[in-house]
PDBML (XML) file of the C-alpha atoms, coordinates in Angstrom:
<?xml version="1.0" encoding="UTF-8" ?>
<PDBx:datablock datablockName="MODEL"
   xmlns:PDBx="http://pdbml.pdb.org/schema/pdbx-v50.xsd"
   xmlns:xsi="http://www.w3.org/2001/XMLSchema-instance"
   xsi:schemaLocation="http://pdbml.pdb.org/schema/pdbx-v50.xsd pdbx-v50.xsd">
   <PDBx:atom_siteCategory>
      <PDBx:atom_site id="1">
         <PDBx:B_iso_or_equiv>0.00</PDBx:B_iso_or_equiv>
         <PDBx:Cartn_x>-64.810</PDBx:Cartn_x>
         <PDBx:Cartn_y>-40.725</PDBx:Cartn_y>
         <PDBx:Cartn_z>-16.629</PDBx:Cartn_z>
         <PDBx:auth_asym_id>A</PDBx:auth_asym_id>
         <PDBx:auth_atom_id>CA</PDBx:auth_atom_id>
         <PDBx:auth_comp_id>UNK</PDBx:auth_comp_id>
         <PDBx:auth_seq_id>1</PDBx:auth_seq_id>
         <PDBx:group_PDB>ATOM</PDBx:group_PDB>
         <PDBx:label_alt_id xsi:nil="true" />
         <PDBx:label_asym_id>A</PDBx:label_asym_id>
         <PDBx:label_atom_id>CA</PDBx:label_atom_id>
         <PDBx:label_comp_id>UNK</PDBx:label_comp_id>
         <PDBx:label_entity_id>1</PDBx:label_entity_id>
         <PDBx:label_seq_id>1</PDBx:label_seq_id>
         <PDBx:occupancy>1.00</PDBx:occupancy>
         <PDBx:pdbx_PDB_model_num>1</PDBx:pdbx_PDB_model_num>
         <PDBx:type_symbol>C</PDBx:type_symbol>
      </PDBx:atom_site>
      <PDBx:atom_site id="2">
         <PDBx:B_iso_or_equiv>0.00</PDBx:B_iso_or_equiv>
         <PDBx:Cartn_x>-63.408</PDBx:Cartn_x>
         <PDBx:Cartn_y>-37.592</PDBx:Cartn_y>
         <PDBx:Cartn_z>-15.253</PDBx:Cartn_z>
         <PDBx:auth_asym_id>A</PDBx:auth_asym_id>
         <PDBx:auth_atom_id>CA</PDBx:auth_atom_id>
         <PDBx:auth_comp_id>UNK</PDBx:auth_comp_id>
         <PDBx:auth_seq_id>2</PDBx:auth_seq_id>
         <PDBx:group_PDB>ATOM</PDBx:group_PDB>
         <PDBx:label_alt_id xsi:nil="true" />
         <PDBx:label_asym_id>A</PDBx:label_asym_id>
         <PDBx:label_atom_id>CA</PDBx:label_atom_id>
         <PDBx:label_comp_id>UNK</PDBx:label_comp_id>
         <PDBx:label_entity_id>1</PDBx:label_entity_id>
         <PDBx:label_seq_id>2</PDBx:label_seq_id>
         <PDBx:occupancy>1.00</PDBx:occupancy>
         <PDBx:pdbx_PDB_model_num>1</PDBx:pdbx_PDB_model_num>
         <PDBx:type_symbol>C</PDBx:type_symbol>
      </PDBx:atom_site>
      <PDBx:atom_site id="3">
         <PDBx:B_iso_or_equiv>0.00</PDBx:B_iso_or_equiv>
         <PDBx:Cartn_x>-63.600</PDBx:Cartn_x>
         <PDBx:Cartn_y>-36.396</PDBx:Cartn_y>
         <PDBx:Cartn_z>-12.006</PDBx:Cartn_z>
         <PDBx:auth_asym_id>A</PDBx:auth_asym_id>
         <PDBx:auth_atom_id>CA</PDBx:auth_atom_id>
         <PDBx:auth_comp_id>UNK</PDBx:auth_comp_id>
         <PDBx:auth_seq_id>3</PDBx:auth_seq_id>
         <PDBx:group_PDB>ATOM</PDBx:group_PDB>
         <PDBx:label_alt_id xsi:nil="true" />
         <PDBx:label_asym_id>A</PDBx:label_asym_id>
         <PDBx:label_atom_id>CA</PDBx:label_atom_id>
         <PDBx:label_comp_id>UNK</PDBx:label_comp_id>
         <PDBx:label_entity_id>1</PDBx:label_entity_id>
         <PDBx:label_seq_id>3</PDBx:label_seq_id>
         <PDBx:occupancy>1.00</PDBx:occupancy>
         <PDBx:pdbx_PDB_model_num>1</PDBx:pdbx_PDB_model_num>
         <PDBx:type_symbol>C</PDBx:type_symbol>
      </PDBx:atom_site>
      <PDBx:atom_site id="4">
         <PDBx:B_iso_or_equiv>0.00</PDBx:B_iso_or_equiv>
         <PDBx:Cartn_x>-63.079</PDBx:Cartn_x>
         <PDBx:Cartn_y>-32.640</PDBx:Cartn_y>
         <PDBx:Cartn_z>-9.999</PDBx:Cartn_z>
         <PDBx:auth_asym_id>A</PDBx:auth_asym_id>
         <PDBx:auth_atom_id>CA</PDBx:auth_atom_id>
         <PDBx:auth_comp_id>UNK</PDBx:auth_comp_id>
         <PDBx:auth_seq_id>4</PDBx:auth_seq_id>
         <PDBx:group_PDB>ATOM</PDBx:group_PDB>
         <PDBx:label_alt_id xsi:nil="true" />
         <PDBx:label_asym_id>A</PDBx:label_asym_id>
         <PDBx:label_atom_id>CA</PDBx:label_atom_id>
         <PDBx:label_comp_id>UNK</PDBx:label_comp_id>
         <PDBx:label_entity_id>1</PDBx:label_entity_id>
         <PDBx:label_seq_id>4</PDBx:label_seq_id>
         <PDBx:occupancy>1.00</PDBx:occupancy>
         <PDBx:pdbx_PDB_model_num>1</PDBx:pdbx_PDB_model_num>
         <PDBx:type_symbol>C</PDBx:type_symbol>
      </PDBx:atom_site>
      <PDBx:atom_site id="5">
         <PDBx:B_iso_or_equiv>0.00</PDBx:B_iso_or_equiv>
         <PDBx:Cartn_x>-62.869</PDBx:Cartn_x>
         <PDBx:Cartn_y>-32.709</PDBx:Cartn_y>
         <PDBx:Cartn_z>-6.260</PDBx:Cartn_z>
         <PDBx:auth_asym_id>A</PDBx:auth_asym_id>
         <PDBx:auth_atom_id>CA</PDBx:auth_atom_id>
         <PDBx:auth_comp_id>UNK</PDBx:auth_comp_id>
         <PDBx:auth_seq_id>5</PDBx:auth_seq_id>
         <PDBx:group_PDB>ATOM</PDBx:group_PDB>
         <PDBx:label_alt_id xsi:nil="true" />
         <PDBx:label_asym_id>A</PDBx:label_asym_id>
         <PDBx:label_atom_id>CA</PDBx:label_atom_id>
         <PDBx:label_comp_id>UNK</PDBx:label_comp_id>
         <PDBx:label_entity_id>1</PDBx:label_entity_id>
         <PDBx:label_seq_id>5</PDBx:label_seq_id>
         <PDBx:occupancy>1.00</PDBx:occupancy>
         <PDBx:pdbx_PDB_model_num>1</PDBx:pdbx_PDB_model_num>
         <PDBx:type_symbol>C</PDBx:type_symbol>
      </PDBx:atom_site>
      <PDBx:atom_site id="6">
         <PDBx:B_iso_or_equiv>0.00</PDBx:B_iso_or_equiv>
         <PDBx:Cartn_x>-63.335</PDBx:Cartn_x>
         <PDBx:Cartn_y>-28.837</PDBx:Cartn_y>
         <PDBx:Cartn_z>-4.787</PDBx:Cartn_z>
         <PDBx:auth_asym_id>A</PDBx:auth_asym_id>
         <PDBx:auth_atom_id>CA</PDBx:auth_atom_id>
         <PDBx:auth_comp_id>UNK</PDBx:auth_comp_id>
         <PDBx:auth_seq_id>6</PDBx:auth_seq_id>
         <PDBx:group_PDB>ATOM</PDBx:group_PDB>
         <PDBx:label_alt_id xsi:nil="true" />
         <PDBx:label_asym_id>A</PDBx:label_asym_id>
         <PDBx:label_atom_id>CA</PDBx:label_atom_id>
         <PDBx:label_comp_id>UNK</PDBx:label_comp_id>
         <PDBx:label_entity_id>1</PDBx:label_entity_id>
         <PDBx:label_seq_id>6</PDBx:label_seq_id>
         <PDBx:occupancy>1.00</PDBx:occupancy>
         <PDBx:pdbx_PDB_model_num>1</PDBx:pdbx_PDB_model_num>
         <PDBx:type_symbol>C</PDBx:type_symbol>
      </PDBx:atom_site>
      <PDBx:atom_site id="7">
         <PDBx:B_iso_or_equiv>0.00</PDBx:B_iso_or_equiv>
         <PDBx:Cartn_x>-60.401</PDBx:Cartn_x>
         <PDBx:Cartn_y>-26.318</PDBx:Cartn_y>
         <PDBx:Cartn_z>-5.294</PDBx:Cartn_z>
         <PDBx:auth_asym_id>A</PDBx:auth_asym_id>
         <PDBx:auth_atom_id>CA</PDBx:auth_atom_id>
         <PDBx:auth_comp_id>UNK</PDBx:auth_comp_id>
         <PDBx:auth_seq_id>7</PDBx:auth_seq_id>
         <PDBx:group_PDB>ATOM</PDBx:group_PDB>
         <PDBx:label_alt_id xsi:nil="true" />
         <PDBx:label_asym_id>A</PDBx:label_asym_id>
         <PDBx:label_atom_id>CA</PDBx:label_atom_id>
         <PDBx:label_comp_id>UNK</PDBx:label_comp_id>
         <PDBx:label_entity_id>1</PDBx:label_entity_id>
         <PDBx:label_seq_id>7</PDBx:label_seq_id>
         <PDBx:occupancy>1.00</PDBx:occupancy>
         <PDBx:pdbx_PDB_model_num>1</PDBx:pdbx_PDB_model_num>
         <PDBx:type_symbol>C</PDBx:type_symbol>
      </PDBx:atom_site>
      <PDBx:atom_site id="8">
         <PDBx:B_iso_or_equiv>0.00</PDBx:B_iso_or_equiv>
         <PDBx:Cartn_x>-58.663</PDBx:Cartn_x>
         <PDBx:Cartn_y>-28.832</PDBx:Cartn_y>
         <PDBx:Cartn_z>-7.968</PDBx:Cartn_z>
         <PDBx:auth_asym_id>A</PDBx:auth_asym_id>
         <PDBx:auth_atom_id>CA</PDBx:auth_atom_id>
         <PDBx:auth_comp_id>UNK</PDBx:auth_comp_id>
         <PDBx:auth_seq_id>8</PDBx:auth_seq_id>
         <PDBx:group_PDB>ATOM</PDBx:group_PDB>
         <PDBx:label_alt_id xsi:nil="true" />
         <PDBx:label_asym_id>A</PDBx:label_asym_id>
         <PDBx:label_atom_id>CA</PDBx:label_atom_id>
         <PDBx:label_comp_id>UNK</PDBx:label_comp_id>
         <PDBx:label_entity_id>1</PDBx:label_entity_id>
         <PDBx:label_seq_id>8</PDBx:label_seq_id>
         <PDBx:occupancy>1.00</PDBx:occupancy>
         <PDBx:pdbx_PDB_model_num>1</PDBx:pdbx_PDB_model_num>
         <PDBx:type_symbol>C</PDBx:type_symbol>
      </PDBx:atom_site>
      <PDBx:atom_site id="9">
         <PDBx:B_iso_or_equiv>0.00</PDBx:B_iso_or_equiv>
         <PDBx:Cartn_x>-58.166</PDBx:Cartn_x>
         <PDBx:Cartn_y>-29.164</PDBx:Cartn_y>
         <PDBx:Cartn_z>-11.594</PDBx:Cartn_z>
         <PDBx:auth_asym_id>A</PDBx:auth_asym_id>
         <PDBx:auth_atom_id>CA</PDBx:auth_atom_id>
         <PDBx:auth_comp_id>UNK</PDBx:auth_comp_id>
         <PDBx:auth_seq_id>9</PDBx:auth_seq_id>
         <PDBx:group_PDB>ATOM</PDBx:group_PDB>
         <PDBx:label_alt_id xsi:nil="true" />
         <PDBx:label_asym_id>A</PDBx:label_asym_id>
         <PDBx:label_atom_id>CA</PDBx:label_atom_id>
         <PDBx:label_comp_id>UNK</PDBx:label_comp_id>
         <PDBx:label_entity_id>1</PDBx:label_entity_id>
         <PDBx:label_seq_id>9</PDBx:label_seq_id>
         <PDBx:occupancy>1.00</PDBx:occupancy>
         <PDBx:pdbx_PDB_model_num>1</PDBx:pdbx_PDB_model_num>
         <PDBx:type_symbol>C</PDBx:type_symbol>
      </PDBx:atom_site>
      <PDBx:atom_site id="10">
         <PDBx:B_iso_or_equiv>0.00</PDBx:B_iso_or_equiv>
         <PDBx:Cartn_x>-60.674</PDBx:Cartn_x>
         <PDBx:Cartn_y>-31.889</PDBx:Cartn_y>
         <PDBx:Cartn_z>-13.594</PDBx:Cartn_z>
         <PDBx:auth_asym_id>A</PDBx:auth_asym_id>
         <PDBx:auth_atom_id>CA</PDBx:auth_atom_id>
         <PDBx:auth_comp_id>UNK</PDBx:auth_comp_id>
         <PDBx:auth_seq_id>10</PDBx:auth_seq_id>
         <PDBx:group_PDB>ATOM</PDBx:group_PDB>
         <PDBx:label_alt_id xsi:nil="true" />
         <PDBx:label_asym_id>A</PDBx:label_asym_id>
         <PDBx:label_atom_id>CA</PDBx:label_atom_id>
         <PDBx:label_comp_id>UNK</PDBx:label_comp_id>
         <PDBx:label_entity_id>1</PDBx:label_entity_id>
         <PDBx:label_seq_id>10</PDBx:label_seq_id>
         <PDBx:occupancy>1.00</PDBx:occupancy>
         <PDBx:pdbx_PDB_model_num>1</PDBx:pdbx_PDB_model_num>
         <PDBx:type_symbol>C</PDBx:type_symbol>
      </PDBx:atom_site>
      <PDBx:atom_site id="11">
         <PDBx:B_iso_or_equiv>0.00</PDBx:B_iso_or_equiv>
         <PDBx:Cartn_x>-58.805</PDBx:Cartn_x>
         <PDBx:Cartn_y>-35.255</PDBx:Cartn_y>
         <PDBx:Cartn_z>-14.116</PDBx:Cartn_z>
         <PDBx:auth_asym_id>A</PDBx:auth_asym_id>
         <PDBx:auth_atom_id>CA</PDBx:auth_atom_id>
         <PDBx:auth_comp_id>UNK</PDBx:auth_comp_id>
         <PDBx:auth_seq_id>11</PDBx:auth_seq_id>
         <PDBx:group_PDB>ATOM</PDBx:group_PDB>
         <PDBx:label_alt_id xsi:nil="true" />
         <PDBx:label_asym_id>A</PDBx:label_asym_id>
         <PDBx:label_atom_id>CA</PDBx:label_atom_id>
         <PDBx:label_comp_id>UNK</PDBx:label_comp_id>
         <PDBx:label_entity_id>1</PDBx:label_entity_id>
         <PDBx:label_seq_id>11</PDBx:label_seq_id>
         <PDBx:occupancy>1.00</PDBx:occupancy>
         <PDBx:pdbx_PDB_model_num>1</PDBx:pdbx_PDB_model_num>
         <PDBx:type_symbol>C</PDBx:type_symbol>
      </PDBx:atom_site>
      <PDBx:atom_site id="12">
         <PDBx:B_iso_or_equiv>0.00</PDBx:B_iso_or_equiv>
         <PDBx:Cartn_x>-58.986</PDBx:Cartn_x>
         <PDBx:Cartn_y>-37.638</PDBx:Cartn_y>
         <PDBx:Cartn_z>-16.018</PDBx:Cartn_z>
         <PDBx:auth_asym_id>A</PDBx:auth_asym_id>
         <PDBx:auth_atom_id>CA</PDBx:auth_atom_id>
         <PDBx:auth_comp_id>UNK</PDBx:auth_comp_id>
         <PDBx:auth_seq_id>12</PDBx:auth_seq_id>
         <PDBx:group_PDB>ATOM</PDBx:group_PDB>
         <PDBx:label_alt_id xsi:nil="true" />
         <PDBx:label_asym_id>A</PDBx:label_asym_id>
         <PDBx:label_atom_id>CA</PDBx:label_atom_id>
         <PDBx:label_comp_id>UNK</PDBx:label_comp_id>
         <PDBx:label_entity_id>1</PDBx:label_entity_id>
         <PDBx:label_seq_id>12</PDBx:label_seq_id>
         <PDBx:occupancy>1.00</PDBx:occupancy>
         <PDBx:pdbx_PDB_model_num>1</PDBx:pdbx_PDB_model_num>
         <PDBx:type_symbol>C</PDBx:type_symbol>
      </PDBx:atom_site>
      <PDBx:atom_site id="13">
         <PDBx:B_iso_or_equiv>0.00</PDBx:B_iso_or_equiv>
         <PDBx:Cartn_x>-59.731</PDBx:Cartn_x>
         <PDBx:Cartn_y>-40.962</PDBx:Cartn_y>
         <PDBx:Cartn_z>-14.068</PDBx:Cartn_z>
         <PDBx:auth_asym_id>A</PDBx:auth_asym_id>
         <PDBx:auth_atom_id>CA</PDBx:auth_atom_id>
         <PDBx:auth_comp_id>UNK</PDBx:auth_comp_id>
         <PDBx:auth_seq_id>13</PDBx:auth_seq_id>
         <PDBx:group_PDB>ATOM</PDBx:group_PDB>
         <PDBx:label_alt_id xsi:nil="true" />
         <PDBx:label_asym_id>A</PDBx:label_asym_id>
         <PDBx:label_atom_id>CA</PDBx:label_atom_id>
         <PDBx:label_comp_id>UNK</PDBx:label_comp_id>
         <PDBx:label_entity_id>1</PDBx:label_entity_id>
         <PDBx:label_seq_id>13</PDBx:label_seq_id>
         <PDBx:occupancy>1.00</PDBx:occupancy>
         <PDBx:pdbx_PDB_model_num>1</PDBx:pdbx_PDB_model_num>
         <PDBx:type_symbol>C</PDBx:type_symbol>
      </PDBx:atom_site>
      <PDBx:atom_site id="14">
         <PDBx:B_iso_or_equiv>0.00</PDBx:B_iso_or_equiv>
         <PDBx:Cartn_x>-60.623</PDBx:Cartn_x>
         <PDBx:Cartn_y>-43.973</PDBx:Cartn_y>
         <PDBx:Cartn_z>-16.458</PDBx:Cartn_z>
         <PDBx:auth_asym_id>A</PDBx:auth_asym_id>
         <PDBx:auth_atom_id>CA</PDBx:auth_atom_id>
         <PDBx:auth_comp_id>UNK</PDBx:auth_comp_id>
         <PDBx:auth_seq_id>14</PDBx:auth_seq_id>
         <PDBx:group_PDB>ATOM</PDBx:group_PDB>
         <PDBx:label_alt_id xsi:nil="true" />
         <PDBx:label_asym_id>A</PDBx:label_asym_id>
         <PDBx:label_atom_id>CA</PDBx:label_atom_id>
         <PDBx:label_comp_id>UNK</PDBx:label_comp_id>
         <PDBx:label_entity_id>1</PDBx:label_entity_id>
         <PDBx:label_seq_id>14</PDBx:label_seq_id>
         <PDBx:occupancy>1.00</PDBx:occupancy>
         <PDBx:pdbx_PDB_model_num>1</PDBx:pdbx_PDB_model_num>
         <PDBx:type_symbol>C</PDBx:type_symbol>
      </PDBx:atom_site>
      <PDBx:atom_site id="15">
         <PDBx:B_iso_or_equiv>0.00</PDBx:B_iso_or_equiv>
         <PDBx:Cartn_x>-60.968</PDBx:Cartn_x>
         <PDBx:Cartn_y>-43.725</PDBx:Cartn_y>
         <PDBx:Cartn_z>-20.655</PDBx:Cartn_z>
         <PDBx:auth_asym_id>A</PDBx:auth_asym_id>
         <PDBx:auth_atom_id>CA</PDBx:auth_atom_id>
         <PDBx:auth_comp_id>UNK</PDBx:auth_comp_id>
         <PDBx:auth_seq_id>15</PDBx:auth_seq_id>
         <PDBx:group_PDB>ATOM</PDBx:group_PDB>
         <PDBx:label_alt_id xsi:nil="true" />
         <PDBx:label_asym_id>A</PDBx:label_asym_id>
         <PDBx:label_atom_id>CA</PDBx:label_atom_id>
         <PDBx:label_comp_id>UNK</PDBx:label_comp_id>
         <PDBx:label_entity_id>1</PDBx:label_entity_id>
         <PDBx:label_seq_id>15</PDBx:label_seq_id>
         <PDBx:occupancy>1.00</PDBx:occupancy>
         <PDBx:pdbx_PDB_model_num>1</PDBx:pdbx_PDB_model_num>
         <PDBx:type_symbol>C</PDBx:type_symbol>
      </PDBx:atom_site>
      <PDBx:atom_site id="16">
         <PDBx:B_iso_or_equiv>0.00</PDBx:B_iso_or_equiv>
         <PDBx:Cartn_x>-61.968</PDBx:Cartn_x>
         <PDBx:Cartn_y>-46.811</PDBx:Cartn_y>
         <PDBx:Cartn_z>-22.637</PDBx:Cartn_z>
         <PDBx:auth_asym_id>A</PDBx:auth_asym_id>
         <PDBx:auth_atom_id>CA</PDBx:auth_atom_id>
         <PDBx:auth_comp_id>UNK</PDBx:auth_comp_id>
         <PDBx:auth_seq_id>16</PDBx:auth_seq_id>
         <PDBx:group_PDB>ATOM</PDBx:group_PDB>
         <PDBx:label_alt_id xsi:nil="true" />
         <PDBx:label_asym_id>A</PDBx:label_asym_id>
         <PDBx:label_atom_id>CA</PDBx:label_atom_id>
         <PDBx:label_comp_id>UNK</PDBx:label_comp_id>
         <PDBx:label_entity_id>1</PDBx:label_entity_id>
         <PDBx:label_seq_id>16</PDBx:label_seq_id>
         <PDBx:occupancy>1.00</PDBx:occupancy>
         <PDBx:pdbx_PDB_model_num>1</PDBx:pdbx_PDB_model_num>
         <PDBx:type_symbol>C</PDBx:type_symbol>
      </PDBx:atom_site>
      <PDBx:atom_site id="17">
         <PDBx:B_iso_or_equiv>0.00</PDBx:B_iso_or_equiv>
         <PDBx:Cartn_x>-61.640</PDBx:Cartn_x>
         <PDBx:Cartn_y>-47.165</PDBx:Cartn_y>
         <PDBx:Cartn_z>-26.362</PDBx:Cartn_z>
         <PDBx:auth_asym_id>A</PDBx:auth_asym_id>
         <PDBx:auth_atom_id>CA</PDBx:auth_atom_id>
         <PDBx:auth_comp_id>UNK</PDBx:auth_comp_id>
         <PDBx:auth_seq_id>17</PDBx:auth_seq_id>
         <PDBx:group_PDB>ATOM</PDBx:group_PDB>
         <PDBx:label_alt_id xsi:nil="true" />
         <PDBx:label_asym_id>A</PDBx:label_asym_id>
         <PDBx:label_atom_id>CA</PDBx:label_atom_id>
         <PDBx:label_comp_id>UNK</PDBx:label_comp_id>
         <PDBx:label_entity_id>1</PDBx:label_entity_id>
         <PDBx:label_seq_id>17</PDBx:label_seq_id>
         <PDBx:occupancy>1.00</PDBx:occupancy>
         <PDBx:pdbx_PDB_model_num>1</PDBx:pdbx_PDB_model_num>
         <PDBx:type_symbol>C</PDBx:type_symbol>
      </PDBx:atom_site>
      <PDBx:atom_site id="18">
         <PDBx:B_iso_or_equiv>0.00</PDBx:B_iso_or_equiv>
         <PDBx:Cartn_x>-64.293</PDBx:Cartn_x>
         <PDBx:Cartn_y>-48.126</PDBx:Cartn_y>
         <PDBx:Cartn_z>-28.845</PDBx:Cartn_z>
         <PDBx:auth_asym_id>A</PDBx:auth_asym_id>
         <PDBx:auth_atom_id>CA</PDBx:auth_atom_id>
         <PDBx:auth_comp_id>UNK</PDBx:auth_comp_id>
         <PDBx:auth_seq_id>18</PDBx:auth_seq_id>
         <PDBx:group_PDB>ATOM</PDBx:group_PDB>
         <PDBx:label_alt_id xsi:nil="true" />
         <PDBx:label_asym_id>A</PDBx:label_asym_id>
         <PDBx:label_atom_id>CA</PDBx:label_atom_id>
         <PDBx:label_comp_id>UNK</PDBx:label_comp_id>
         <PDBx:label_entity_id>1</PDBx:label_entity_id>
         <PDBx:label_seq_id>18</PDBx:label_seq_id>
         <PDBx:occupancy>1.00</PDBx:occupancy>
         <PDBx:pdbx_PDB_model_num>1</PDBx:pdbx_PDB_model_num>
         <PDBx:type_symbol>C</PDBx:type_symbol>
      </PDBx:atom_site>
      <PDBx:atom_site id="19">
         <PDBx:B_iso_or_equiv>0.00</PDBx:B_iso_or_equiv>
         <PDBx:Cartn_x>-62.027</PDBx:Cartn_x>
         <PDBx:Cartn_y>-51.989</PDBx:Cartn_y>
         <PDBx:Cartn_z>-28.923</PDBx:Cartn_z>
         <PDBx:auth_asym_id>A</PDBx:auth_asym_id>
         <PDBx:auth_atom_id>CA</PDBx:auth_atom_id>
         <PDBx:auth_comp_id>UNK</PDBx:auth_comp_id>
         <PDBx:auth_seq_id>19</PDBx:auth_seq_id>
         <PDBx:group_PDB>ATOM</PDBx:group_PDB>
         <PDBx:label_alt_id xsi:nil="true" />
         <PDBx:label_asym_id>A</PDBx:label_asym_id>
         <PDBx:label_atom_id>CA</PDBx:label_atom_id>
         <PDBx:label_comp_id>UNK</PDBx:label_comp_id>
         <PDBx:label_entity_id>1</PDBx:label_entity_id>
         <PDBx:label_seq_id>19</PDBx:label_seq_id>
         <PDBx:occupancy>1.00</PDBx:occupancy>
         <PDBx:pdbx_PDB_model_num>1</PDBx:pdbx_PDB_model_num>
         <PDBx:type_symbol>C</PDBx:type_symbol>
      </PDBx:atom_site>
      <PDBx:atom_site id="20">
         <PDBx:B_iso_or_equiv>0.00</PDBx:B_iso_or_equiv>
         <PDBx:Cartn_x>-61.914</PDBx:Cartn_x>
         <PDBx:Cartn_y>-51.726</PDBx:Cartn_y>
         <PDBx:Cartn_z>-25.211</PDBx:Cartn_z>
         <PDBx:auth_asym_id>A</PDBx:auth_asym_id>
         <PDBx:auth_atom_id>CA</PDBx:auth_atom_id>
         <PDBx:auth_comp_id>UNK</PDBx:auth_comp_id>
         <PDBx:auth_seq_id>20</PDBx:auth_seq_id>
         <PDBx:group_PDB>ATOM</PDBx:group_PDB>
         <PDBx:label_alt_id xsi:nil="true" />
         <PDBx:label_asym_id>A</PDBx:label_asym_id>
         <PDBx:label_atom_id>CA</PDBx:label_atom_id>
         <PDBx:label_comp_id>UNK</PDBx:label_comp_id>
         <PDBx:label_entity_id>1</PDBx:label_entity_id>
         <PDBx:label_seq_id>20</PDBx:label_seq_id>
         <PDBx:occupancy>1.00</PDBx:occupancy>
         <PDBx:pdbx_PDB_model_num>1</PDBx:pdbx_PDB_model_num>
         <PDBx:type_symbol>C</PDBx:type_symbol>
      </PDBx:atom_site>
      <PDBx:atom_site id="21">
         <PDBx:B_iso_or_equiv>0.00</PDBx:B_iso_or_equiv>
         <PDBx:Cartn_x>-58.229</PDBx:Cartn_x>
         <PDBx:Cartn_y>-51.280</PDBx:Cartn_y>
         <PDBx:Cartn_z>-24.208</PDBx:Cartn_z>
         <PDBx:auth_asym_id>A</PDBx:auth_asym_id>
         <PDBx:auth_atom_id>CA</PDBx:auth_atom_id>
         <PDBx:auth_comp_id>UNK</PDBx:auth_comp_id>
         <PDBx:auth_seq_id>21</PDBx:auth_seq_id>
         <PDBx:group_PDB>ATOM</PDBx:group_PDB>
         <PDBx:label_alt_id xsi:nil="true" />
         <PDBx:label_asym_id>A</PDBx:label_asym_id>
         <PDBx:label_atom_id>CA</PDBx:label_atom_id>
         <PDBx:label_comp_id>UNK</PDBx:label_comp_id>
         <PDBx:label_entity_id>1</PDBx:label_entity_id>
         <PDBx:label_seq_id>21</PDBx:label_seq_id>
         <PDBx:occupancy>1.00</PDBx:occupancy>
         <PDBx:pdbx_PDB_model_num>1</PDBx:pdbx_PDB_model_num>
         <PDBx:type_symbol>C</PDBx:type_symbol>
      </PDBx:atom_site>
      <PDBx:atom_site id="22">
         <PDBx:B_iso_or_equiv>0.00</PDBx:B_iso_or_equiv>
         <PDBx:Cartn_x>-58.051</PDBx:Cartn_x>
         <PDBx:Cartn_y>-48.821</PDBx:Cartn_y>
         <PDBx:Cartn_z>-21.039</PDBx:Cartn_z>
         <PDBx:auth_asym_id>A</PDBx:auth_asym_id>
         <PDBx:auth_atom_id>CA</PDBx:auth_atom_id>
         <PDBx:auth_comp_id>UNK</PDBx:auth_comp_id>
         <PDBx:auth_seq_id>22</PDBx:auth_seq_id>
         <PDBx:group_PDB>ATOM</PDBx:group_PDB>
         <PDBx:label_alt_id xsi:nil="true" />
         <PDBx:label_asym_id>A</PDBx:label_asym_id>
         <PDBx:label_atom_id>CA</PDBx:label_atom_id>
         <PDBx:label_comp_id>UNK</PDBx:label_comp_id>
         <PDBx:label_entity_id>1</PDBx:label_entity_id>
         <PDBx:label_seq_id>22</PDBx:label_seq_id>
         <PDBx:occupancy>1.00</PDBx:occupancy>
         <PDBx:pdbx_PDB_model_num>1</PDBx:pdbx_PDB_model_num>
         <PDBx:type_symbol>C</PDBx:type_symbol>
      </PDBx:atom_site>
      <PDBx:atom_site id="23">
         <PDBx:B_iso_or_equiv>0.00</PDBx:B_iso_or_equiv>
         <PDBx:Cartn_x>-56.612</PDBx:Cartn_x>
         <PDBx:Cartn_y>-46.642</PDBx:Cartn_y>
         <PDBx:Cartn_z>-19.000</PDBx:Cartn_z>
         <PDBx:auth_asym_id>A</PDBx:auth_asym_id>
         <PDBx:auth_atom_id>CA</PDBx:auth_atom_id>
         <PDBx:auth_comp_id>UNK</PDBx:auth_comp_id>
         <PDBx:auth_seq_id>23</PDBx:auth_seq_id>
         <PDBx:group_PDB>ATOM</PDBx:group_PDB>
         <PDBx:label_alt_id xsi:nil="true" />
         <PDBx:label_asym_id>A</PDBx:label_asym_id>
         <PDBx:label_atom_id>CA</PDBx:label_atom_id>
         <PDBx:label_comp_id>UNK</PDBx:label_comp_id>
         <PDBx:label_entity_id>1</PDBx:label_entity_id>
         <PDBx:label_seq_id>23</PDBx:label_seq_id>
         <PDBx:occupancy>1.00</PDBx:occupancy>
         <PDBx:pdbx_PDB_model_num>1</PDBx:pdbx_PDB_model_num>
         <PDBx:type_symbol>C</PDBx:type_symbol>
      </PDBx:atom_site>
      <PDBx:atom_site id="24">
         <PDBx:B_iso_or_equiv>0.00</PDBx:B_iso_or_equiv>
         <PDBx:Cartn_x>-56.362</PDBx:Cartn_x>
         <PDBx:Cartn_y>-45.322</PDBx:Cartn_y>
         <PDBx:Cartn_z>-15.552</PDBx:Cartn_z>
         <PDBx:auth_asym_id>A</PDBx:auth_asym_id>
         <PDBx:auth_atom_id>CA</PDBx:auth_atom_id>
         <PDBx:auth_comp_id>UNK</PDBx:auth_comp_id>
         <PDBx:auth_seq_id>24</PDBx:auth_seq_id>
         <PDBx:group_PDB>ATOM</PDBx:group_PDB>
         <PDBx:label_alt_id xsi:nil="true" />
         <PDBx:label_asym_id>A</PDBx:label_asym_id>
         <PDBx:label_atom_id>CA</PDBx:label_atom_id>
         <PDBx:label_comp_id>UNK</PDBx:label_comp_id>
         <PDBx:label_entity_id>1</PDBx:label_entity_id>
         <PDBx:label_seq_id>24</PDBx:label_seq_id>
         <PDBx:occupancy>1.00</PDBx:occupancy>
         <PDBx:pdbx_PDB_model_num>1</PDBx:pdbx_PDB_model_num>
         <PDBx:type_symbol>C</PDBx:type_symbol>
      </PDBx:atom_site>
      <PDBx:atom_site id="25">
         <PDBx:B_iso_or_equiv>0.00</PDBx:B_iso_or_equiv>
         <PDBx:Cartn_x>-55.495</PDBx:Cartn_x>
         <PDBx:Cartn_y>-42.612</PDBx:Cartn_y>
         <PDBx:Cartn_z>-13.311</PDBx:Cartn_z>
         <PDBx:auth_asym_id>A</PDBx:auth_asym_id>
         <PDBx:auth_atom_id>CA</PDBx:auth_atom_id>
         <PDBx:auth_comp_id>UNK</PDBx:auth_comp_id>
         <PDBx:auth_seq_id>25</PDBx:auth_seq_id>
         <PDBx:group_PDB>ATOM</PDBx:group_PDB>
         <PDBx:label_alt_id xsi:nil="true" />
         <PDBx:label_asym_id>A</PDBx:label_asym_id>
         <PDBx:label_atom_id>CA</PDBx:label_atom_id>
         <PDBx:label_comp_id>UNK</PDBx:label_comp_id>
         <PDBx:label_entity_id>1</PDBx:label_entity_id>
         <PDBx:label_seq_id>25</PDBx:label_seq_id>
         <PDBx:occupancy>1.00</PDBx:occupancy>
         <PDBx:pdbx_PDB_model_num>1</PDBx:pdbx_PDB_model_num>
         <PDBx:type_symbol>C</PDBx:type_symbol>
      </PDBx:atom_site>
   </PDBx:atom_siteCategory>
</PDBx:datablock>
């Protein structure tokens, strides 16, 4: 999931791998 609030850059907020380890913003 990425996310882009008005004015700002797209971020990344929340990636999870095909085994399921993740990782947040």
């Amino acid at each position: 999931w990425h996310r882009q609030a008005p004015g700002k850059q797209r971020e990344l907020v929340a990636v999870i791998s095909s085994g399921g380890t993740t990782n947040y913003a």
